[in-house]
Structure formats: structure tokens, C-alpha cells
PDB file of N, CA and C in Angstrom:
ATOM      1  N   UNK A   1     107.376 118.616  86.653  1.00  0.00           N
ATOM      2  CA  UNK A   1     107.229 117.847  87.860  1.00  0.00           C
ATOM      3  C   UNK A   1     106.480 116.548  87.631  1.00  0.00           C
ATOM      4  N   UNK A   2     105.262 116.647  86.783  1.00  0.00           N
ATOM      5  CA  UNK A   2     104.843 115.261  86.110  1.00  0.00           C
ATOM      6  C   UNK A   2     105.514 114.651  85.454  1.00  0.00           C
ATOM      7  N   UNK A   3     106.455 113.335  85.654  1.00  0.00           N
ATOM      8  CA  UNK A   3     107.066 113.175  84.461  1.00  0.00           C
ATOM      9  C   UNK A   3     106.708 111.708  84.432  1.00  0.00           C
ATOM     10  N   UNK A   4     106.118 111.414  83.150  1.00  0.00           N
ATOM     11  CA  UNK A   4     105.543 110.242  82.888  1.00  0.00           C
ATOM     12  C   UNK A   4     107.056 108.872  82.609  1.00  0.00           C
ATOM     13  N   UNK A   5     106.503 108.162  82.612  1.00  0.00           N
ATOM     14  CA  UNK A   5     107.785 107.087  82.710  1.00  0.00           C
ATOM     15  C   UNK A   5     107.122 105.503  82.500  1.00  0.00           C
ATOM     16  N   UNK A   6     107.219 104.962  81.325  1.00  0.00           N
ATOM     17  CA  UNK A   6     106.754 103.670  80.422  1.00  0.00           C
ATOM     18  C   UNK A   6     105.095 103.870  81.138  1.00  0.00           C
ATOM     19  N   UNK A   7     104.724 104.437  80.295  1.00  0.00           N
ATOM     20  CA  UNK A   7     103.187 105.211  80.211  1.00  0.00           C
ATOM     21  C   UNK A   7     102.307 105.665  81.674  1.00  0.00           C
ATOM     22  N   UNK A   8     103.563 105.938  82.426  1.00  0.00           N
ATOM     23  CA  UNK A   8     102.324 106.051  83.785  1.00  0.00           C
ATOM     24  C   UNK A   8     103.320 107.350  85.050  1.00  0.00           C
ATOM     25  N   UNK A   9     102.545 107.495  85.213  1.00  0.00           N
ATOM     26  CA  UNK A   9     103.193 109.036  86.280  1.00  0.00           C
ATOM     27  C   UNK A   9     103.074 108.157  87.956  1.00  0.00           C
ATOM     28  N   UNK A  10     104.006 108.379  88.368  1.00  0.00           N
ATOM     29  CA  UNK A  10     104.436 107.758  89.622  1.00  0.00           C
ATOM     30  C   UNK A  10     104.138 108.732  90.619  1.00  0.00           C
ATOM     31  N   UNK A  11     103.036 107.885  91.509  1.00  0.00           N
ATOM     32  CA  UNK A  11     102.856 109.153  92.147  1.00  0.00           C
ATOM     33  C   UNK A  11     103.104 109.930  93.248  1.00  0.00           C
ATOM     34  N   UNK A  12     104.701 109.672  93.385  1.00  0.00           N
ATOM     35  CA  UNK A  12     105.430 110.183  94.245  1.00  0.00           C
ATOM     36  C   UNK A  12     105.850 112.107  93.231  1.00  0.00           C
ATOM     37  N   UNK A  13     105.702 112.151  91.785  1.00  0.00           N
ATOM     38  CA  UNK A  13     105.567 113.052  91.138  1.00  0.00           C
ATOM     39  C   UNK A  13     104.648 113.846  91.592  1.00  0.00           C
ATOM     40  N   UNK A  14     103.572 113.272  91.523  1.00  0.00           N
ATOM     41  CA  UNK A  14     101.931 114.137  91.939  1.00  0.00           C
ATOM     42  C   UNK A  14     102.359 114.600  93.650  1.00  0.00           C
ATOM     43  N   UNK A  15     102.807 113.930  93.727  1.00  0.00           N
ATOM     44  CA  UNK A  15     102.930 114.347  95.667  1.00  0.00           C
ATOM     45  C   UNK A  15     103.815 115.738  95.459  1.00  0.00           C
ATOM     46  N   UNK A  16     104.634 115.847  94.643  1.00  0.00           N
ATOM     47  CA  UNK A  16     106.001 117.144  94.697  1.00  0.00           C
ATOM     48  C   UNK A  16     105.267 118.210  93.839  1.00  0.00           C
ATOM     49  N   UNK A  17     104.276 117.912  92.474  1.00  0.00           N
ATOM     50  CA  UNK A  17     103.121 118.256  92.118  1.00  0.00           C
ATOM     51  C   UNK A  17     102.623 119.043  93.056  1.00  0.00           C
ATOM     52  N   UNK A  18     101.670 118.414  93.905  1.00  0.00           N
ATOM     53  CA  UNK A  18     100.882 118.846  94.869  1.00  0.00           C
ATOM     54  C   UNK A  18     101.701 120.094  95.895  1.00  0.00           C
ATOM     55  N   UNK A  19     102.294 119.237  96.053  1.00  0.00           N
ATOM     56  CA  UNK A  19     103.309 120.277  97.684  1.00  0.00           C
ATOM     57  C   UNK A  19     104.204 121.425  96.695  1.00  0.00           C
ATOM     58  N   UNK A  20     104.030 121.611  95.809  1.00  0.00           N
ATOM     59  CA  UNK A  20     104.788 122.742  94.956  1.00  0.00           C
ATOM     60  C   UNK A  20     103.388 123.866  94.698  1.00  0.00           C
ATOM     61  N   UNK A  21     102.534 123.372  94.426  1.00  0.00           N
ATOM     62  CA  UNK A  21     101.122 124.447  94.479  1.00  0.00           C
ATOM     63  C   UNK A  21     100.850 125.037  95.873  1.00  0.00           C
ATOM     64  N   UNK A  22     101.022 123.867  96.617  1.00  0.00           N
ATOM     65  CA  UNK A  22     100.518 124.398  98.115  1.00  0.00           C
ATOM     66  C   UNK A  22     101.665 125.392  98.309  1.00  0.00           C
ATOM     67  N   UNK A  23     102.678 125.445  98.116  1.00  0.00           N
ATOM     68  CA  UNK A  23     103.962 126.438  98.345  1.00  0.00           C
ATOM     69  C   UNK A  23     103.909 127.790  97.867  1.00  0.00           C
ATOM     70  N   UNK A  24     103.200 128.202  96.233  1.00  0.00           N
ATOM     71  CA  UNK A  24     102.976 129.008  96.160  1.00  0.00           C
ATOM     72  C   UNK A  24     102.165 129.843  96.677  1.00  0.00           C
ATOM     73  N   UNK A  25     102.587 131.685  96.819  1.00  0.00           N
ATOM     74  CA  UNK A  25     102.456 132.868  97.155  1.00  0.00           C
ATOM     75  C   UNK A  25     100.280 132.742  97.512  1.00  0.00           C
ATOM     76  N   UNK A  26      99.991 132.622  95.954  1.00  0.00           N
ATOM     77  CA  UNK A  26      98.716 132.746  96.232  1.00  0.00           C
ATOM     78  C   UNK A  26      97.783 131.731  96.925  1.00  0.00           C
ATOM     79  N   UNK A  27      98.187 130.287  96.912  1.00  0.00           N
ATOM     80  CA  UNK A  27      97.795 129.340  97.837  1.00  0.00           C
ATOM     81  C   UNK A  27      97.748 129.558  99.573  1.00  0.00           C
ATOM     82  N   UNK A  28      98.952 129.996  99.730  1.00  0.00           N
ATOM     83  CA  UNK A  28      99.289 130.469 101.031  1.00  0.00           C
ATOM     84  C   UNK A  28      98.185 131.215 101.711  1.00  0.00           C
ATOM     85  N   UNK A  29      98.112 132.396 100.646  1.00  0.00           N
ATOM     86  CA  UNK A  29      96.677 133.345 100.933  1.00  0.00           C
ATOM     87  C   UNK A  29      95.705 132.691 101.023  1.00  0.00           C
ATOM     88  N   UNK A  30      95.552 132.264 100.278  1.00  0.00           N
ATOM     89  CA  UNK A  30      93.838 131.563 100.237  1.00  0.00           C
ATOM     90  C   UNK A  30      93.732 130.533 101.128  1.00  0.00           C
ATOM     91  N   UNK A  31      94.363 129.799 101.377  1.00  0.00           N
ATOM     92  CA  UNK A  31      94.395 128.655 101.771  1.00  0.00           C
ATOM     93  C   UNK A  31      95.501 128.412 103.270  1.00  0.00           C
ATOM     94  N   UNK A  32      95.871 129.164 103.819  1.00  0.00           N
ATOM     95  CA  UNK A  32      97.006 129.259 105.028  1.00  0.00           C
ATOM     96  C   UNK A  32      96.495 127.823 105.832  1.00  0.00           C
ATOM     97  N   UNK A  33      95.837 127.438 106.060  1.00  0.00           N
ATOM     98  CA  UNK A  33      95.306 126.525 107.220  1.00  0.00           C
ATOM     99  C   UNK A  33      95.877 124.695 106.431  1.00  0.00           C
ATOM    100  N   UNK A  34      96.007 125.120 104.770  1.00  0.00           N
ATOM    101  CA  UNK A  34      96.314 123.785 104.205  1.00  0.00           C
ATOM    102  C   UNK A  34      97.424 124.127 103.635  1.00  0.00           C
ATOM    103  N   UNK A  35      98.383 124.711 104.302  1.00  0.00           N
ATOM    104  CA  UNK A  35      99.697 124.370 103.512  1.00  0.00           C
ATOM    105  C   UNK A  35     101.162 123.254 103.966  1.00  0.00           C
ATOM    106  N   UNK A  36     100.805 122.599 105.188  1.00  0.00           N
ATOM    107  CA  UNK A  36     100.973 121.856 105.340  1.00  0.00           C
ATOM    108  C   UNK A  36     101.405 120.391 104.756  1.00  0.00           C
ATOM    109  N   UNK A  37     102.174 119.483 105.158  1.00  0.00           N
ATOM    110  CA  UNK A  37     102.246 118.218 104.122  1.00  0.00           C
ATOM    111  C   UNK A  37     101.121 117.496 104.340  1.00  0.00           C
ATOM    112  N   UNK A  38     100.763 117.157 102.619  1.00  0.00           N
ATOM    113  CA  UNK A  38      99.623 116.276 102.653  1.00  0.00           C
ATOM    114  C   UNK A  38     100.194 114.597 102.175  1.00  0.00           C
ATOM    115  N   UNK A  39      99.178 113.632 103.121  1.00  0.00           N
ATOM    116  CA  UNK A  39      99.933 112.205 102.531  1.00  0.00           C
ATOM    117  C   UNK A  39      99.117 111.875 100.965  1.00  0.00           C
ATOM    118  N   UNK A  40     100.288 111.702 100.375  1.00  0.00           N
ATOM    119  CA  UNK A  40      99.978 111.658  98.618  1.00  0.00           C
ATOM    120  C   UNK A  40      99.973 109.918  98.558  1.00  0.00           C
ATOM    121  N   UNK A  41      99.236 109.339  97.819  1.00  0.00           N
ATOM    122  CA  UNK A  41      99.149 107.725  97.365  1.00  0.00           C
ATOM    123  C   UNK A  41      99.014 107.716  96.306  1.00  0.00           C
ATOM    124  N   UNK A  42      99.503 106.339  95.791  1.00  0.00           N
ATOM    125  CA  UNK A  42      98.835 105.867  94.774  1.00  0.00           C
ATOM    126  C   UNK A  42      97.760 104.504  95.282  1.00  0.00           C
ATOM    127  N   UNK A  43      97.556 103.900  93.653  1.00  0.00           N
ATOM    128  CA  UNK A  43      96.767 102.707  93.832  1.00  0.00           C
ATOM    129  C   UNK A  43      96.129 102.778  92.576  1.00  0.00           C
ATOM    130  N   UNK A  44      95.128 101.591  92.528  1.00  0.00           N
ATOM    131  CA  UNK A  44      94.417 101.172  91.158  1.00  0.00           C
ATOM    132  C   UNK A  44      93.687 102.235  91.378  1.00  0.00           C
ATOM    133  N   UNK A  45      92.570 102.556  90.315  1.00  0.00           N
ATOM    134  CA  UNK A  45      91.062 102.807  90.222  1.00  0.00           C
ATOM    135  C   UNK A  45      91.184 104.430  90.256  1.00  0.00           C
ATOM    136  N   UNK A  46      90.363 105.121  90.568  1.00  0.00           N
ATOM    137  CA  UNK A  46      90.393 106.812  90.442  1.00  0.00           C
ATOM    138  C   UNK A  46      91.452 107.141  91.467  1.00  0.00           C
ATOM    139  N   UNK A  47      90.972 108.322  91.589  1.00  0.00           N
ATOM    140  CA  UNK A  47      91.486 109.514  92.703  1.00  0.00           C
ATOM    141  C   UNK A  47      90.305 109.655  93.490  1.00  0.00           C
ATOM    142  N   UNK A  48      91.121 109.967  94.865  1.00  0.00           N
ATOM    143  CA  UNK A  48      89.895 110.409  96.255  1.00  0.00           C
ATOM    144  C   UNK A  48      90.881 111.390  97.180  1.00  0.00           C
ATOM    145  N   UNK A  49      89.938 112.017  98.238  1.00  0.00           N
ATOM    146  CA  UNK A  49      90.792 112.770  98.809  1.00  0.00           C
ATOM    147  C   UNK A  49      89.848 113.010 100.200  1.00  0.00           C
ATOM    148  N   UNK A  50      90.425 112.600 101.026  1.00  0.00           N
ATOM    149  CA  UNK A  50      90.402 112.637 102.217  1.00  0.00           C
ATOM    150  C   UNK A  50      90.517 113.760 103.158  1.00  0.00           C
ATOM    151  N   UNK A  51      89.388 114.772 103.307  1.00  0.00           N
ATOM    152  CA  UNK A  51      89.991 116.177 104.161  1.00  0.00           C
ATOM    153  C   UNK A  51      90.558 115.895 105.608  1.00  0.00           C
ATOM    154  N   UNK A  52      89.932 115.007 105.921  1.00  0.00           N
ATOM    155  CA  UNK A  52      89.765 114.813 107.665  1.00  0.00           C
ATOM    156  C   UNK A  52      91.393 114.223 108.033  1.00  0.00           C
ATOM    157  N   UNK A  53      91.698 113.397 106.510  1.00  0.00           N
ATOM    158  CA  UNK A  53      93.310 112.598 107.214  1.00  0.00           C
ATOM    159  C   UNK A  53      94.172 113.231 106.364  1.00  0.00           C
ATOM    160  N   UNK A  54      93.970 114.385 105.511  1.00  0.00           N
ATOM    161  CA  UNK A  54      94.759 115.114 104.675  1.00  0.00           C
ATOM    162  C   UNK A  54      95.547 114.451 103.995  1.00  0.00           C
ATOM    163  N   UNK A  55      94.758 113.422 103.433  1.00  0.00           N
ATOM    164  CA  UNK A  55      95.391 112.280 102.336  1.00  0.00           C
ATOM    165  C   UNK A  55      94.662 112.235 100.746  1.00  0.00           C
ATOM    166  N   UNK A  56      95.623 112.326  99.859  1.00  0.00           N
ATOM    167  CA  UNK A  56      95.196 112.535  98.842  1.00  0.00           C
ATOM    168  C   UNK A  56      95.442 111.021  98.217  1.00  0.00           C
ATOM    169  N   UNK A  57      94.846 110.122  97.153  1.00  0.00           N
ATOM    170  CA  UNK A  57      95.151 109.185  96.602  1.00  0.00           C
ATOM    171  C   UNK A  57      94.827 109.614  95.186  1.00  0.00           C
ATOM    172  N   UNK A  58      96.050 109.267  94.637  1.00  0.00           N
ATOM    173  CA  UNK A  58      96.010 109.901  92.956  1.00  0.00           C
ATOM    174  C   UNK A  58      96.205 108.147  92.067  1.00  0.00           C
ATOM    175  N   UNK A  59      95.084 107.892  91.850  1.00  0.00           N
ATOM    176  CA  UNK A  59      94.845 106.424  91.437  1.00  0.00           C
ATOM    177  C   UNK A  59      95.521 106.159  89.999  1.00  0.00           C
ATOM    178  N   UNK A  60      95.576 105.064  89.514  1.00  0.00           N
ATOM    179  CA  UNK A  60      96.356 104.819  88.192  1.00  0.00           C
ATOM    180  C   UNK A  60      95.467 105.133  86.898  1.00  0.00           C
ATOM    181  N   UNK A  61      94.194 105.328  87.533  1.00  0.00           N
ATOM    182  CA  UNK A  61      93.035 105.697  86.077  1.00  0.00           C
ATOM    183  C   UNK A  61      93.479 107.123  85.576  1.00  0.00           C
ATOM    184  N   UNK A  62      93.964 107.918  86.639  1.00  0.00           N
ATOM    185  CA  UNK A  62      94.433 109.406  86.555  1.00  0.00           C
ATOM    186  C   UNK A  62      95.765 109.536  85.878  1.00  0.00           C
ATOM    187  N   UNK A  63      96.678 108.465  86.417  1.00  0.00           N
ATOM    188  CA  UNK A  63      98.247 108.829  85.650  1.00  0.00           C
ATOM    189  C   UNK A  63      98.765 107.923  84.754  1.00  0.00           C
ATOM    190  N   UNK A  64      98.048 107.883  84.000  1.00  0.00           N
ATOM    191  CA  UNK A  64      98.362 108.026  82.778  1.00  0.00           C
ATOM    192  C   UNK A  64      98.490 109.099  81.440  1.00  0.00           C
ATOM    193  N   UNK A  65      98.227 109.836  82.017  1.00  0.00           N
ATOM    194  CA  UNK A  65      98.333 111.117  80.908  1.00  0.00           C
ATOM    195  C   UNK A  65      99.082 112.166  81.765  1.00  0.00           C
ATOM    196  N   UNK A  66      99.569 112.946  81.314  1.00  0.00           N
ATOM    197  CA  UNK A  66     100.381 114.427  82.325  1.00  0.00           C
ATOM    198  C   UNK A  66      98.739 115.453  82.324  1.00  0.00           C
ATOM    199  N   UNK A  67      97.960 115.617  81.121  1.00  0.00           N
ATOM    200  CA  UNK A  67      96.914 116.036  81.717  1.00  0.00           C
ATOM    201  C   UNK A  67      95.608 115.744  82.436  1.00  0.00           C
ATOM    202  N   UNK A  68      95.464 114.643  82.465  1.00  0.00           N
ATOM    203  CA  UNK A  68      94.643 113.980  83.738  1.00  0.00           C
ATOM    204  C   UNK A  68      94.922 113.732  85.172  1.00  0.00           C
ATOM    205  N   UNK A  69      96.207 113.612  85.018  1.00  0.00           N
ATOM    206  CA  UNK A  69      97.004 113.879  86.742  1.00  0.00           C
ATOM    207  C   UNK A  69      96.834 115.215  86.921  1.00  0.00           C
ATOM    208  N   UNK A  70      97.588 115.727  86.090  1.00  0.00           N
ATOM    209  CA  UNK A  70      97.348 117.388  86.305  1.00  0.00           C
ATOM    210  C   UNK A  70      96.049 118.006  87.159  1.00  0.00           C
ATOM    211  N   UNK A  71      95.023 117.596  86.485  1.00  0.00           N
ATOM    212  CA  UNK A  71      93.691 117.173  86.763  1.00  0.00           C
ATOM    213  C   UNK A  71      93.357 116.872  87.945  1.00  0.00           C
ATOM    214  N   UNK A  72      93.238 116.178  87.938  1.00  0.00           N
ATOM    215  CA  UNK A  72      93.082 114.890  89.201  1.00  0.00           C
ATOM    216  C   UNK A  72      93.600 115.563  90.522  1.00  0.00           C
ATOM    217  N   UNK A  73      94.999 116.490  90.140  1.00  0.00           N
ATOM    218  CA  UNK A  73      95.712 116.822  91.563  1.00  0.00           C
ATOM    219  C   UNK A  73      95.022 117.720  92.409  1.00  0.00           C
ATOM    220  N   UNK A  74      94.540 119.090  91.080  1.00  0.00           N
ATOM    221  CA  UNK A  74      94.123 120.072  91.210  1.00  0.00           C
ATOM    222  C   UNK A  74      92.611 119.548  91.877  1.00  0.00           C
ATOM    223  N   UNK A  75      91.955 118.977  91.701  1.00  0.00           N
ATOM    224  CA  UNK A  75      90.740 118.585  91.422  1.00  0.00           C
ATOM    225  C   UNK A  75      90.441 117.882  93.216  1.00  0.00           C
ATOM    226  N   UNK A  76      91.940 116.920  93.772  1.00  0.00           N
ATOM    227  CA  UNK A  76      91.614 116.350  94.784  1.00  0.00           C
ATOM    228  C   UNK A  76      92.313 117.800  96.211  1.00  0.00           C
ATOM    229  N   UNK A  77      92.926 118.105  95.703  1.00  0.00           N
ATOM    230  CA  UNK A  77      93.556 119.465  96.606  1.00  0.00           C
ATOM    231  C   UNK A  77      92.239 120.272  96.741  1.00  0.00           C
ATOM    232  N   UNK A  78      91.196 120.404  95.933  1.00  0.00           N
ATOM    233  CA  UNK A  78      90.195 121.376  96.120  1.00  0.00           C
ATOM    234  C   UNK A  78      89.466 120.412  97.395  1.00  0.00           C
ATOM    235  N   UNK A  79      89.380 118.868  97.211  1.00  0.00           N
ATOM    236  CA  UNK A  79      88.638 118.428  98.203  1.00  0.00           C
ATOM    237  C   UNK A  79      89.054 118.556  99.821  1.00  0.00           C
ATOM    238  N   UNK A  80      90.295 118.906  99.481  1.00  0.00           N
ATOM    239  CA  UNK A  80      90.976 118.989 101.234  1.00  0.00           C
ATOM    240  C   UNK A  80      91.211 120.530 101.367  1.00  0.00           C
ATOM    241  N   UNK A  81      90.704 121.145 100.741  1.00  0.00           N
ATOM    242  CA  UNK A  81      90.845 122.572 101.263  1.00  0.00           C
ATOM    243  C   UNK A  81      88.991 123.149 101.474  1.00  0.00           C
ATOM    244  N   UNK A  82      88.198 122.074 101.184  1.00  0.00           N
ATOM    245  CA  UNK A  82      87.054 122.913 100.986  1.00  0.00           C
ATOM    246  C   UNK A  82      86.313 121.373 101.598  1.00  0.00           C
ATOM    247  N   UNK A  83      85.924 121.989 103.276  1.00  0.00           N
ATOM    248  CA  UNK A  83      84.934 121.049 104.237  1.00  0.00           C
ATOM    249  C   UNK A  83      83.840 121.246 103.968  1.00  0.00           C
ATOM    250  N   UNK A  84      83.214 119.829 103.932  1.00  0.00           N
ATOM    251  CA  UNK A  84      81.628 119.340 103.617  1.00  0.00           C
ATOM    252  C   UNK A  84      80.919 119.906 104.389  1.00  0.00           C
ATOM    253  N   UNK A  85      81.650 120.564 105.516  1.00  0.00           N
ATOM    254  CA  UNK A  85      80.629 121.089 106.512  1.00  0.00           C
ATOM    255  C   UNK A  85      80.848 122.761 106.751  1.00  0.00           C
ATOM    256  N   UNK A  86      79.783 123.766 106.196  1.00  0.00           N
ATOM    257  CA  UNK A  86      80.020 124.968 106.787  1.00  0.00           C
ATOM    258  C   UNK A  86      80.312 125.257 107.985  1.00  0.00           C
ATOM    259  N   UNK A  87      80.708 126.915 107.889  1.00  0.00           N
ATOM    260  CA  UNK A  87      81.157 126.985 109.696  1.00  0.00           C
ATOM    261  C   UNK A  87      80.232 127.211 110.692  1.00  0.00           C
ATOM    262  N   UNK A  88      78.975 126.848 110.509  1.00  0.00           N
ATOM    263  CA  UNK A  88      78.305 126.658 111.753  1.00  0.00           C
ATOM    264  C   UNK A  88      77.894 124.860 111.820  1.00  0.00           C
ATOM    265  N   UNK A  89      78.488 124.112 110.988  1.00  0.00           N
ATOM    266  CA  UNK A  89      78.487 122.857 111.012  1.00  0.00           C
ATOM    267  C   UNK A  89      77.413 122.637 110.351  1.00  0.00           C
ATOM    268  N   UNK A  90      76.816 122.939 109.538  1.00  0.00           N
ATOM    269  CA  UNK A  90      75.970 122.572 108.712  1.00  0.00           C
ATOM    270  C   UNK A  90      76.436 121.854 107.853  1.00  0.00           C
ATOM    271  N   UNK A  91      75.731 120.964 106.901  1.00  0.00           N
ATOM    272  CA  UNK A  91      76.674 120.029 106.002  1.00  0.00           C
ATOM    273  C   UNK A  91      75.989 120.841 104.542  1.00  0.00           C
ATOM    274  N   UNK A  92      77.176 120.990 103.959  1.00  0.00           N
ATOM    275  CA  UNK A  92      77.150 121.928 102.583  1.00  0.00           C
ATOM    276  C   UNK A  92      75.850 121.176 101.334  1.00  0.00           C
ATOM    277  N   UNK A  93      76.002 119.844 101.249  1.00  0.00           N
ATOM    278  CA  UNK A  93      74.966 119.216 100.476  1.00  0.00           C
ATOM    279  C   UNK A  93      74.102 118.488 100.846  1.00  0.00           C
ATOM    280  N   UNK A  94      73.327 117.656 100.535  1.00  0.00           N
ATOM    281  CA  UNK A  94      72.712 116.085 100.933  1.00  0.00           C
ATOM    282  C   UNK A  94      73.538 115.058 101.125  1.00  0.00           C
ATOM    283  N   UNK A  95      73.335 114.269 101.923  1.00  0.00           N
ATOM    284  CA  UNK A  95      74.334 112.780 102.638  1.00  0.00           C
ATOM    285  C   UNK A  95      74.900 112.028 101.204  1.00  0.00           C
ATOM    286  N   UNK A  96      73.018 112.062 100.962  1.00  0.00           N
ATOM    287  CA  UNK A  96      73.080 111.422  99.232  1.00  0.00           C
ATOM    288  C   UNK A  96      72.089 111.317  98.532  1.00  0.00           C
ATOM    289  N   UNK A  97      71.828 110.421  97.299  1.00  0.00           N
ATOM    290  CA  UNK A  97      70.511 110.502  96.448  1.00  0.00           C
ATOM    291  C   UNK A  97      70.979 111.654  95.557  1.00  0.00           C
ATOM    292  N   UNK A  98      69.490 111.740  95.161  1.00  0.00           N
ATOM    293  CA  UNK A  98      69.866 112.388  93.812  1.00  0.00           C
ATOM    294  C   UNK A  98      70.048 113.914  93.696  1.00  0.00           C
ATOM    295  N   UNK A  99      70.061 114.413  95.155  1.00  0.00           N
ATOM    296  CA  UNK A  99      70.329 115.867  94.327  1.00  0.00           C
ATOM    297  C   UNK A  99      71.874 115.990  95.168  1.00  0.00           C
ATOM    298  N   UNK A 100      72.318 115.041  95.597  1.00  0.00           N
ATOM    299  CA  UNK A 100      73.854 115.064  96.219  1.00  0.00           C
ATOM    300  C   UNK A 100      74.783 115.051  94.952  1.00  0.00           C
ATOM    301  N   UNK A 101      75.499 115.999  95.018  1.00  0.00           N
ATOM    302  CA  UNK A 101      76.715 116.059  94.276  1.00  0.00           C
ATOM    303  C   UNK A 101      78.189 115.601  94.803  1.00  0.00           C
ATOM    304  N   UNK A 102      78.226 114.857  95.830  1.00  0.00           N
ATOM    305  CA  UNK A 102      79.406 113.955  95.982  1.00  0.00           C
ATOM    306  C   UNK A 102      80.380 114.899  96.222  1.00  0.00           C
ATOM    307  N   UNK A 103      80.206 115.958  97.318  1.00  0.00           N
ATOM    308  CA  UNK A 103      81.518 116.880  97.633  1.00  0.00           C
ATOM    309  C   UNK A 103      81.617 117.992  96.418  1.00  0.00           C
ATOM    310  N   UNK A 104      80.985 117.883  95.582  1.00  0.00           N
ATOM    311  CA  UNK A 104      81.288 119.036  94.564  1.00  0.00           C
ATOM    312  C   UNK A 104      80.400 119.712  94.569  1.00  0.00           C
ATOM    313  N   UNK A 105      79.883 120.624  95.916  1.00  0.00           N
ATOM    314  CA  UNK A 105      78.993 121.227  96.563  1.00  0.00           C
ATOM    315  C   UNK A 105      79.349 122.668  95.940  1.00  0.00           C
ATOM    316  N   UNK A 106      78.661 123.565  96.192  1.00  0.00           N
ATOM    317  CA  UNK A 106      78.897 124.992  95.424  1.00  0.00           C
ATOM    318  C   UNK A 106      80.171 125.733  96.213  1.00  0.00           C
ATOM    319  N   UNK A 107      80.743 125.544  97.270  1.00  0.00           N
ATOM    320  CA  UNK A 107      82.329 126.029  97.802  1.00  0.00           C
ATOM    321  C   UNK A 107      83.032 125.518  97.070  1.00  0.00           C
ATOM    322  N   UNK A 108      83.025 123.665  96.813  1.00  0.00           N
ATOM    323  CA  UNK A 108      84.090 123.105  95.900  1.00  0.00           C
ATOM    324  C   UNK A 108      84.256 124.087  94.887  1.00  0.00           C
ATOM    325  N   UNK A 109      83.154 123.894  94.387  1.00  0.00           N
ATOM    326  CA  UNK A 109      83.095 124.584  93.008  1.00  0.00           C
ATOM    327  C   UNK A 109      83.920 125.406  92.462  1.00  0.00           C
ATOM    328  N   UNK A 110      83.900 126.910  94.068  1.00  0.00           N
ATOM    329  CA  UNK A 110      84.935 128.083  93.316  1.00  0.00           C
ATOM    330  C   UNK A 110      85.840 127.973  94.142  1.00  0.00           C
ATOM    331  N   UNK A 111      86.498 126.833  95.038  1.00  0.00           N
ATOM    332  CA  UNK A 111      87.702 126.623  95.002  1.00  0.00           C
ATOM    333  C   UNK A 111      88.587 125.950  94.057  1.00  0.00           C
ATOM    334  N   UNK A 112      87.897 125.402  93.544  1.00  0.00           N
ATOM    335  CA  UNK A 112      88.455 124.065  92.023  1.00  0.00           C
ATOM    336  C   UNK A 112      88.619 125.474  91.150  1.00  0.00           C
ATOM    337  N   UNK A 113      87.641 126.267  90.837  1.00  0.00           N
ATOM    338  CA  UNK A 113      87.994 127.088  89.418  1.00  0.00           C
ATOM    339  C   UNK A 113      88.962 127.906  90.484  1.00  0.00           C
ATOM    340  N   UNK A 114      89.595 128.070  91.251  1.00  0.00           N
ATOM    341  CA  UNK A 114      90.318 129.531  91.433  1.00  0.00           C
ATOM    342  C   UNK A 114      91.710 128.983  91.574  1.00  0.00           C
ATOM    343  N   UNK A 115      91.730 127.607  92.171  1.00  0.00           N
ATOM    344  CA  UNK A 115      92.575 126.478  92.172  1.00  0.00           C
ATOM    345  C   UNK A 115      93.432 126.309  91.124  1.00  0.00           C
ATOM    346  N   UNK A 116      92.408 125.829  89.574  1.00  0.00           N
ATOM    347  CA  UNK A 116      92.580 126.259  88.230  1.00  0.00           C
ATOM    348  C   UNK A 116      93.549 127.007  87.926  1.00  0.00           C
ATOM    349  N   UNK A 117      92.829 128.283  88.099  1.00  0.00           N
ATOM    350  CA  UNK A 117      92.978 129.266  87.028  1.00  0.00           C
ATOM    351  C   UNK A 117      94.046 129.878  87.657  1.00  0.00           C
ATOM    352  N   UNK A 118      95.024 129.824  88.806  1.00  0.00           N
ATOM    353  CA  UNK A 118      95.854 130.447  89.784  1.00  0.00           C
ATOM    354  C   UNK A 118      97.111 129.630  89.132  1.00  0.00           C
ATOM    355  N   UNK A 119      96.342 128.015  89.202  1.00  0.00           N
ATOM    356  CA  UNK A 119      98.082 126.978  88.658  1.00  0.00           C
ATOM    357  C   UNK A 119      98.330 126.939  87.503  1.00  0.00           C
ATOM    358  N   UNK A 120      97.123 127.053  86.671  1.00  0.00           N
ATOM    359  CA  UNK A 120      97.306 127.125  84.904  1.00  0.00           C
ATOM    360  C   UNK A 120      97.485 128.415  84.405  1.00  0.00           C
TER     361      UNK A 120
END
């Protein structure tokens, strides 16, 4: 589904990428509330991912390799399945400074490895 093309993955790939994980059996389970279509982008500079507008941007720093997109997909799908805010609305980390981990709060965490280890 990644298929690279004069050194760079188009990321209309990563989008069929993406919506092919969300499709599978065990995603469904875990995840029922995000299986839905998500809007996939590209653009310069990294990857980001947007829970609130269920937009993923898979940047050109990422596709260039089939395993850094790979990466990158898995990596921004964990951010839209896993809210900054627990369910009594508490916010999972610090706003910011130094002990903020930038969304890669301890839920990310074992949604990214289960994310992982489910697609690989």
C-alpha cells in the first residue's frame, strides 16, 4: 500500500495505509468510536495529527522511506484514537514545559505499542 515513487510516498498511499488498519478485525475492537474516515494530508515538514478534526497530516520529512511513513502513520493514528483529556476531563499531561511530553502521555503510549504490534 506504501508505494514509493521517484523517492517519495504520496500521501494519498498513507491515507489507504491508514483506512486499511482502521478496517481491520482488531482495530474495530479496540478502537470502534475511530473507525470512521479520517482526512489524510500531506505537506512539507513532519507529521501531526489532529484528534478534534480527525485529520492526520503525513508530512514529506516522513515519506520518504516506506519505513518512516509506516511509522509516522501508526504513530499519528495513535494520536486520534487516544484524547489528551481523560474521561472525567482531566487533561492526561502538563499544557507544557518540561515535564510535558507533547501528547505522548502514558495512554498514547500503550495505544502506539498495541497499535504496533497488532499491524506489524
Amino acid at each position: 500500500m506504501l508505494i514509493e515513487s521517484g523517492g517519495v510516498i504520496h500521501f494519498r498511499h498513507c491515507a489507504r495505509y491508514i483506512d486499511a488498519v482502521q478496517q481491520t478485525d482488531w482495530f474495530k475492537a479496540a478502537f470502534s468510536a475511530y473507525t470512521g474516515p479520517l482526512t489524510v494530508v500531506g505537506g512539507s515538514g513532519g507529521s501531526h495529527a489532529d484528534a478534534l478534526q480527525r485529520r492526520i497530516k503525513i508530512g514529506m520529512a516522513d515519506r520518504r522511506s516506506l519505513s518512516a511513513c509506516e511509522q509516522a502513520c501508526l504513530h499519528e493514528i495513535a494520536h486520534v484514537v487516544t484524547p489528551d483529556y481523560g474521561p472525567s476531563g482531566e487533561r492526561r499531561e502538563p499544557a507544557n514545559g518540561r515535564n510535558s511530553s507533547k501528547g505522548h502521555h502514558h495512554a498514547w503510549r500503550v495505544n502506539f505499542i498495541l497499535i504496533v504490534r497488532m499491524t506489524l
